[in-house]
PDB file of N, CA and C in Angstrom:
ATOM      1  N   UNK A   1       0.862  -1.159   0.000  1.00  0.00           N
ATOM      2  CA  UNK A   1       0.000   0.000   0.000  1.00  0.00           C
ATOM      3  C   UNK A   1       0.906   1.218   0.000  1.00  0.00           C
ATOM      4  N   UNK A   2       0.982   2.300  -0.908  1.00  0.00           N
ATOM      5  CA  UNK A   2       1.900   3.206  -1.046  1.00  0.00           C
ATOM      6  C   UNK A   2       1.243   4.453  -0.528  1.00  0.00           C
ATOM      7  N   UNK A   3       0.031   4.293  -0.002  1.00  0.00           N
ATOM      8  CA  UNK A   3      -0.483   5.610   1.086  1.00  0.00           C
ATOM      9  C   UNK A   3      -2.041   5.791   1.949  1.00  0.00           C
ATOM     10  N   UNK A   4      -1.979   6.416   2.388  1.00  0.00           N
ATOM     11  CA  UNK A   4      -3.818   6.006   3.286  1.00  0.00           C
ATOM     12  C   UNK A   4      -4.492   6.341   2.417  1.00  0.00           C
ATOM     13  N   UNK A   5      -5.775   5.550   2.478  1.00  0.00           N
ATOM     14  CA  UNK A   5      -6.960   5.954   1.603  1.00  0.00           C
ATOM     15  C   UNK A   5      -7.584   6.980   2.273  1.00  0.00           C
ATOM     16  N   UNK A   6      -7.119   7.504   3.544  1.00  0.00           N
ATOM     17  CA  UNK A   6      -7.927   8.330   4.057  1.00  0.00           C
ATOM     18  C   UNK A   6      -7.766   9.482   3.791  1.00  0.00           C
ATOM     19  N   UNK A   7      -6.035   9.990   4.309  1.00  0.00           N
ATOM     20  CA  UNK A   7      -6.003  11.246   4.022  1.00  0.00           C
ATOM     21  C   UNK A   7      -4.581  11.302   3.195  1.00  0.00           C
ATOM     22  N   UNK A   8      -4.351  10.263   2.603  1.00  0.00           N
ATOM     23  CA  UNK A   8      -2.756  10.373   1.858  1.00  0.00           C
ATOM     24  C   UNK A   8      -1.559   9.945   1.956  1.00  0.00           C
ATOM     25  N   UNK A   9      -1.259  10.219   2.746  1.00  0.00           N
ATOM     26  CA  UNK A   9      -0.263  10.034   3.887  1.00  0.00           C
ATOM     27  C   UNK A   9       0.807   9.091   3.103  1.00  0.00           C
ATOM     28  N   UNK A  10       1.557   9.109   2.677  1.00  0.00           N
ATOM     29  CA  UNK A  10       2.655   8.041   1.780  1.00  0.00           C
ATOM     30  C   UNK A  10       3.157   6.934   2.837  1.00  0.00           C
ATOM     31  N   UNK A  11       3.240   5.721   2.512  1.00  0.00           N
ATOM     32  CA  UNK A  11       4.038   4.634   3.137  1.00  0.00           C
ATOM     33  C   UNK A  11       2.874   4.619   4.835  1.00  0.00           C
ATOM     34  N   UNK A  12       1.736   4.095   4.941  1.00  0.00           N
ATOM     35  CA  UNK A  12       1.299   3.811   6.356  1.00  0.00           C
ATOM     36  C   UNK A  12       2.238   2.118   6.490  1.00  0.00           C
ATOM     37  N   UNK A  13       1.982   2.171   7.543  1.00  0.00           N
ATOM     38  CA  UNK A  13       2.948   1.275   8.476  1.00  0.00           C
ATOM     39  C   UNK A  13       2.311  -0.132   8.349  1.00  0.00           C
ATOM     40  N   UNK A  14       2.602  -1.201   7.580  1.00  0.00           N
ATOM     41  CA  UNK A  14       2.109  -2.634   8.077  1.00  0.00           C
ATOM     42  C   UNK A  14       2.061  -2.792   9.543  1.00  0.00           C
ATOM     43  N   UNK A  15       1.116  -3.450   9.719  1.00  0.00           N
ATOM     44  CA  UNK A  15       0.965  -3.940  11.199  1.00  0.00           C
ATOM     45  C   UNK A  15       0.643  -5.686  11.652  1.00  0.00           C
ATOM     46  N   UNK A  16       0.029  -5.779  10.639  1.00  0.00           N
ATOM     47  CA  UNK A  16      -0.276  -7.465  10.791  1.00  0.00           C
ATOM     48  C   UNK A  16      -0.210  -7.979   9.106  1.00  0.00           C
ATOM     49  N   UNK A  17       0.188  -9.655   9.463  1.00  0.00           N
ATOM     50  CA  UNK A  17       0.201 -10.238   8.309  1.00  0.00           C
ATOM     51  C   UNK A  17      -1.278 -11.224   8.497  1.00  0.00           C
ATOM     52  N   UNK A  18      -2.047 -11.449   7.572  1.00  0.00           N
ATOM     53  CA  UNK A  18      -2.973 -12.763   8.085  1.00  0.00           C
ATOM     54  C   UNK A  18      -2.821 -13.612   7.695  1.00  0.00           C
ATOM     55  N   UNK A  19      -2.833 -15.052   8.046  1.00  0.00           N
ATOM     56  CA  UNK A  19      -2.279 -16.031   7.084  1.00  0.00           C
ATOM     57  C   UNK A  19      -2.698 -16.896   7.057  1.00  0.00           C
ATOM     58  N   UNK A  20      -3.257 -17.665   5.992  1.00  0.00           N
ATOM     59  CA  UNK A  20      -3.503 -18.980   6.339  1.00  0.00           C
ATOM     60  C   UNK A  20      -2.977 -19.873   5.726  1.00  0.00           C
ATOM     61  N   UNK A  21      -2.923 -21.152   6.255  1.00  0.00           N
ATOM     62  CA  UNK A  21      -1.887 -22.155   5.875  1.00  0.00           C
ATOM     63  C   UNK A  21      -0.617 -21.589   5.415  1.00  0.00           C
ATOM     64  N   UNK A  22      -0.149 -21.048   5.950  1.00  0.00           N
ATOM     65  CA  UNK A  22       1.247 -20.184   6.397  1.00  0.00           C
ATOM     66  C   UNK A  22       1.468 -18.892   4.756  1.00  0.00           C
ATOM     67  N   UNK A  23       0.347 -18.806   4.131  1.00  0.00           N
ATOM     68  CA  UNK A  23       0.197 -17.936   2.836  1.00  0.00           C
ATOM     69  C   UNK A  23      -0.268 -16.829   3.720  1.00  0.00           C
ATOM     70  N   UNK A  24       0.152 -15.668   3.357  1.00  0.00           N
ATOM     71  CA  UNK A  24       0.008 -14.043   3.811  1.00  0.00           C
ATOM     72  C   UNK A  24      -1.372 -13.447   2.706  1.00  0.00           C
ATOM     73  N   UNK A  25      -2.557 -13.934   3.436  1.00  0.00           N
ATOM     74  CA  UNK A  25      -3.944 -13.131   2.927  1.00  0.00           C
ATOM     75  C   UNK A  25      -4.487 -12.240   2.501  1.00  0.00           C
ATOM     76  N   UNK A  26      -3.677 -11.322   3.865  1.00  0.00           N
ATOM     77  CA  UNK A  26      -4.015 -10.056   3.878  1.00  0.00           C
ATOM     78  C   UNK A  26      -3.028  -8.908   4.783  1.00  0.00           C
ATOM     79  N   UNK A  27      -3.057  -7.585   4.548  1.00  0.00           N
ATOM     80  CA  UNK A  27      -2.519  -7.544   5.344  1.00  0.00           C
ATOM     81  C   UNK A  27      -3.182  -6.236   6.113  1.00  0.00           C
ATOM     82  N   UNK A  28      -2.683  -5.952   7.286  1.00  0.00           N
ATOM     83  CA  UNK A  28      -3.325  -4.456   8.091  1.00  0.00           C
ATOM     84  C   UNK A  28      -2.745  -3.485   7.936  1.00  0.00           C
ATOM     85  N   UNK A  29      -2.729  -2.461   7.897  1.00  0.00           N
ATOM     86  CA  UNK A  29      -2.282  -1.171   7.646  1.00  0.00           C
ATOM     87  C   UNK A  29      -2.564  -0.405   8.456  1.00  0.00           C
ATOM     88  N   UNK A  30      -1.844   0.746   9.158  1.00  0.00           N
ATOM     89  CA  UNK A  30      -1.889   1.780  10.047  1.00  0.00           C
ATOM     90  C   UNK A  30      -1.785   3.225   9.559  1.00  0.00           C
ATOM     91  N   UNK A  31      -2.314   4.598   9.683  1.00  0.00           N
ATOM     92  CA  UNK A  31      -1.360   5.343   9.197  1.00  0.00           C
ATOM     93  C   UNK A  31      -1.651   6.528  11.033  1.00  0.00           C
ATOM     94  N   UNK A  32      -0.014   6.164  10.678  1.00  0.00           N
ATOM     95  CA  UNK A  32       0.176   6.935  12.231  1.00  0.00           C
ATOM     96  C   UNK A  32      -0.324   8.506  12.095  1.00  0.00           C
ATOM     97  N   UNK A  33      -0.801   9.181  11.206  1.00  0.00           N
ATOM     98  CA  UNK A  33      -1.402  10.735  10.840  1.00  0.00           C
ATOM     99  C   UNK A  33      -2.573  10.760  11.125  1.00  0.00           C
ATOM    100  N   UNK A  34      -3.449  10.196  10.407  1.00  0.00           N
ATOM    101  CA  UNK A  34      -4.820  10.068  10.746  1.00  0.00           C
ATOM    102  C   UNK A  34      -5.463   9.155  11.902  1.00  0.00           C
ATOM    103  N   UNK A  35      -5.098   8.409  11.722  1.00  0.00           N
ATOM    104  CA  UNK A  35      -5.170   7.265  12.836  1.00  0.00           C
ATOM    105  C   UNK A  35      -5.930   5.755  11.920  1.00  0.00           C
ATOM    106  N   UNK A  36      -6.103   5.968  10.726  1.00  0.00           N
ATOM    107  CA  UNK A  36      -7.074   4.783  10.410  1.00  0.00           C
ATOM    108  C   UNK A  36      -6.363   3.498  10.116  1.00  0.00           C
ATOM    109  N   UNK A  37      -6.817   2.423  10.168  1.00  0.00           N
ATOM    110  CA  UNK A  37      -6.613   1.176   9.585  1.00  0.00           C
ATOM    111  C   UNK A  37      -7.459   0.830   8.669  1.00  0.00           C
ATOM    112  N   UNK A  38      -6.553   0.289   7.937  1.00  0.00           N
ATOM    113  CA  UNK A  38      -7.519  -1.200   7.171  1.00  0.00           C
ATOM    114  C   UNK A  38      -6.955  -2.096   6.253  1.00  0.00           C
ATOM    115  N   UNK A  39      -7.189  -3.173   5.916  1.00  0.00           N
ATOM    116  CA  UNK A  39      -7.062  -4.347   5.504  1.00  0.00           C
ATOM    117  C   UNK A  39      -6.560  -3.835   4.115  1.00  0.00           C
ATOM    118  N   UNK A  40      -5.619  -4.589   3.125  1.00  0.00           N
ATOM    119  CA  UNK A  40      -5.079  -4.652   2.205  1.00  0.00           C
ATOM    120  C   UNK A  40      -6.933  -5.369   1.307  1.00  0.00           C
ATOM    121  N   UNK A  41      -7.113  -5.892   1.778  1.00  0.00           N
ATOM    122  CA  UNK A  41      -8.638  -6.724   1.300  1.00  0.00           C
ATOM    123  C   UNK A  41      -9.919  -6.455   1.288  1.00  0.00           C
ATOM    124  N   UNK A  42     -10.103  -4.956   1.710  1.00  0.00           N
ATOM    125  CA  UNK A  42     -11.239  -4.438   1.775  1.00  0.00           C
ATOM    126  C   UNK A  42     -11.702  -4.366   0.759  1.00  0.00           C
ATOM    127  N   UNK A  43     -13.214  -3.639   0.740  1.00  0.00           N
ATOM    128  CA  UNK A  43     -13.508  -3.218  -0.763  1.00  0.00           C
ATOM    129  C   UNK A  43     -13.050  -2.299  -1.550  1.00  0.00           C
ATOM    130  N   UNK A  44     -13.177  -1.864  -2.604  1.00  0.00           N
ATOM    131  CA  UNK A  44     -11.882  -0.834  -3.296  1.00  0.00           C
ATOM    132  C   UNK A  44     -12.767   0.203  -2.957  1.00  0.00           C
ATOM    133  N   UNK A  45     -14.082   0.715  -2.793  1.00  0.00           N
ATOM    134  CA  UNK A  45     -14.675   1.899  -1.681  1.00  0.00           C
ATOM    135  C   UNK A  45     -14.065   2.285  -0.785  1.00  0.00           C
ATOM    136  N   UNK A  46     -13.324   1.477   0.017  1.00  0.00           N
ATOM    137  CA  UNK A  46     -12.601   2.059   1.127  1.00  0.00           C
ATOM    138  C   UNK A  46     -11.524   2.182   0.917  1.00  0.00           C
ATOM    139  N   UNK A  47     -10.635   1.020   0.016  1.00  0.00           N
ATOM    140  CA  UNK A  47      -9.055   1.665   0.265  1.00  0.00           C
ATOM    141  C   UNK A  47      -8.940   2.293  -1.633  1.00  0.00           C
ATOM    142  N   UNK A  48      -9.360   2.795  -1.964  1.00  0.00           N
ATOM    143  CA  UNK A  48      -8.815   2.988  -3.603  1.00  0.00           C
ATOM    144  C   UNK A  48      -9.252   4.769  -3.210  1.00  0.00           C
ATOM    145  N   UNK A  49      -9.008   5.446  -2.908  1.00  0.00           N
ATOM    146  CA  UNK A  49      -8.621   6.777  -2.741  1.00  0.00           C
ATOM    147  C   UNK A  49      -9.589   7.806  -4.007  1.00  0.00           C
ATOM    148  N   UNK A  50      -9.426   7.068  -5.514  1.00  0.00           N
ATOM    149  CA  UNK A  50     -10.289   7.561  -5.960  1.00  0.00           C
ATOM    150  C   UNK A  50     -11.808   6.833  -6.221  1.00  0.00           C
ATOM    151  N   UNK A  51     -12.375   5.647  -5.629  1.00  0.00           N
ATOM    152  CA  UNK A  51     -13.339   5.285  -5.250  1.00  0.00           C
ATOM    153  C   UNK A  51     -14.206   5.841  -4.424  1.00  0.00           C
ATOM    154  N   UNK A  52     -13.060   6.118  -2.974  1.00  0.00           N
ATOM    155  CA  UNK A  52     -13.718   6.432  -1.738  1.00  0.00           C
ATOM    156  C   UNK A  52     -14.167   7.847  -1.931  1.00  0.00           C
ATOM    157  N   UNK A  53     -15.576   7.792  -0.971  1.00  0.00           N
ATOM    158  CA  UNK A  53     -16.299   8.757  -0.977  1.00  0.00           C
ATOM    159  C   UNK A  53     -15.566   9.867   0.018  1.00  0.00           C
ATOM    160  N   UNK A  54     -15.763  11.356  -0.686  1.00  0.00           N
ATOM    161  CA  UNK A  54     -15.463  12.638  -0.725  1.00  0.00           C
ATOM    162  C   UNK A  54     -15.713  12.644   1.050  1.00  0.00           C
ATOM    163  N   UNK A  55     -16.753  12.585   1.475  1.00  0.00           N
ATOM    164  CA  UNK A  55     -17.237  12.725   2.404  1.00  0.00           C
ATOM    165  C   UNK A  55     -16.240  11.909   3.736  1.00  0.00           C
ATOM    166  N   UNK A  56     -15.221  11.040   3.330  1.00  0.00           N
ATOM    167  CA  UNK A  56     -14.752  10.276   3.994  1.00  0.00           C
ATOM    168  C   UNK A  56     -13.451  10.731   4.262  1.00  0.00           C
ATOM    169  N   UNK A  57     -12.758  11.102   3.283  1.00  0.00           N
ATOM    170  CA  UNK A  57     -11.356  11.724   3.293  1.00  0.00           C
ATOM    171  C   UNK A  57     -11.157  12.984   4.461  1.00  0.00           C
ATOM    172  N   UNK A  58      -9.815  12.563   4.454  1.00  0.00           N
ATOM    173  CA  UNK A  58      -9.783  13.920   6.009  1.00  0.00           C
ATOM    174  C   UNK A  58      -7.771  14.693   5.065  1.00  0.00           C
ATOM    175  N   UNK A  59      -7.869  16.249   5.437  1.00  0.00           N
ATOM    176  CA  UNK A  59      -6.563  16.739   4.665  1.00  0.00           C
ATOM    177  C   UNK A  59      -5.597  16.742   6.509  1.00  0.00           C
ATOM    178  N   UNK A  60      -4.899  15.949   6.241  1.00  0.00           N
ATOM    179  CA  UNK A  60      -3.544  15.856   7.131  1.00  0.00           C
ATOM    180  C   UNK A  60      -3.454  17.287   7.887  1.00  0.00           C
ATOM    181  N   UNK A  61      -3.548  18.117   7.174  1.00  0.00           N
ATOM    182  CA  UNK A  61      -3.052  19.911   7.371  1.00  0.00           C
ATOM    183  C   UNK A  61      -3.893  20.164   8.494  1.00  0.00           C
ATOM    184  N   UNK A  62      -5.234  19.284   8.202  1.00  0.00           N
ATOM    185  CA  UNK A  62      -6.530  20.321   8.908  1.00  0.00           C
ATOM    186  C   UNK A  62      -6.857  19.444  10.458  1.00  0.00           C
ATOM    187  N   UNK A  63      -6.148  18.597  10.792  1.00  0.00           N
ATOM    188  CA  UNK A  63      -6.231  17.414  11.544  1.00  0.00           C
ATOM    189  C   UNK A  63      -7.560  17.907  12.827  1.00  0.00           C
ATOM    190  N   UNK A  64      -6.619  19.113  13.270  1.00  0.00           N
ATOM    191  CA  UNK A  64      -7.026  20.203  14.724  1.00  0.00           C
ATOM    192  C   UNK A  64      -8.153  20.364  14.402  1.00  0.00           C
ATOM    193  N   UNK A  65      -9.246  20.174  13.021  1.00  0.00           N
ATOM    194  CA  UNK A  65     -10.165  21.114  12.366  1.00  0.00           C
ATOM    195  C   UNK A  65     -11.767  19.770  12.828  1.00  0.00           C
ATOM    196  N   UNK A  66     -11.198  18.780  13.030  1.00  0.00           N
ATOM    197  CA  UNK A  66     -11.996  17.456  13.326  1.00  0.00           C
ATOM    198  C   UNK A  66     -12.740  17.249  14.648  1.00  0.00           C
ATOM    199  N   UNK A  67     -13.488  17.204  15.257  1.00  0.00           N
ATOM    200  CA  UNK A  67     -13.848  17.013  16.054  1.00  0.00           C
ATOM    201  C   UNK A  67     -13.171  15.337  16.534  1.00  0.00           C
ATOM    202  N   UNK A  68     -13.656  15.519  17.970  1.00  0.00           N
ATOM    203  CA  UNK A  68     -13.133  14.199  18.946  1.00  0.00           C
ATOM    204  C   UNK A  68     -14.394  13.661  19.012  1.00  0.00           C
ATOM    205  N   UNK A  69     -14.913  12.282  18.671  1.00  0.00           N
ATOM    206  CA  UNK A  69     -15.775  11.740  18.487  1.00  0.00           C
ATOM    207  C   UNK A  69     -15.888  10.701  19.753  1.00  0.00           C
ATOM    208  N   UNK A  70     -16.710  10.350  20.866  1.00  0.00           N
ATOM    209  CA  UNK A  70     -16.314   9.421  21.981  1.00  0.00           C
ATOM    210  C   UNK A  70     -17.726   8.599  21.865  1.00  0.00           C
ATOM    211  N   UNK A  71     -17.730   7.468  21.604  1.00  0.00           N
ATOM    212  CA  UNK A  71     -18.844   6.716  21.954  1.00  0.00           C
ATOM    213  C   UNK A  71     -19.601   6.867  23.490  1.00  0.00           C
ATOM    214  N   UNK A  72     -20.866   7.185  23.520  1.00  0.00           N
ATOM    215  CA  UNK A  72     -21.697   6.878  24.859  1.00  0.00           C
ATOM    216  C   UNK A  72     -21.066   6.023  25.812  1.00  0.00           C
ATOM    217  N   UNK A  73     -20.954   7.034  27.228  1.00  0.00           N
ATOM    218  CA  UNK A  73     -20.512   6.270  28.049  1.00  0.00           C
ATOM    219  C   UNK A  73     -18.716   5.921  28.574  1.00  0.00           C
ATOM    220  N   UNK A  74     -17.930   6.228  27.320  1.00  0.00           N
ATOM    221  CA  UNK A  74     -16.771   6.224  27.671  1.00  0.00           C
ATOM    222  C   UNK A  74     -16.052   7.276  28.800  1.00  0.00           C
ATOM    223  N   UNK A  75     -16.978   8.415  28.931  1.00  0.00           N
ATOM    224  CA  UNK A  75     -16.414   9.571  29.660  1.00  0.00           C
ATOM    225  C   UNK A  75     -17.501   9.405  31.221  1.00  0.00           C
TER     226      UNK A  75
END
């Protein structure tokens, strides 16, 4: 994967291999900027950058500009 589908970000970080019968499936992806993961195996909606919806993408620059989102109950 040569960058996040989220917000760009060049080179996010492998994190897991999945494997079965010792063959590498899939793999996880991190990007330490945005914070997202996801699977080398998703649908191309989520990781193909020009698939993914407008509405989804976040610009690196504007990070501060995002709200903090906390599920019910965590606070």
């Amino acid at each position: 994967m040569s960058a996040c589908p989220r917000c760009g970000t060049p080179d996010p970080s492998p994190q897991h291999l999945g494997r079965e019968g010792g063959k590498v499936i899939w793999t996880l992806y991190y990007c330490s900027v945005c914070a997202f993961g996801w699977r080398d195996s998703e649908p191309r909606t989520t990781i193909d950058p020009a698939a993914r919806d407008a509405f989804f993408r976040v610009n690196p620059k504007e990070l501060d500009h995002y709200p903090v989102m906390l599920p019910p109950g965590v606070i």
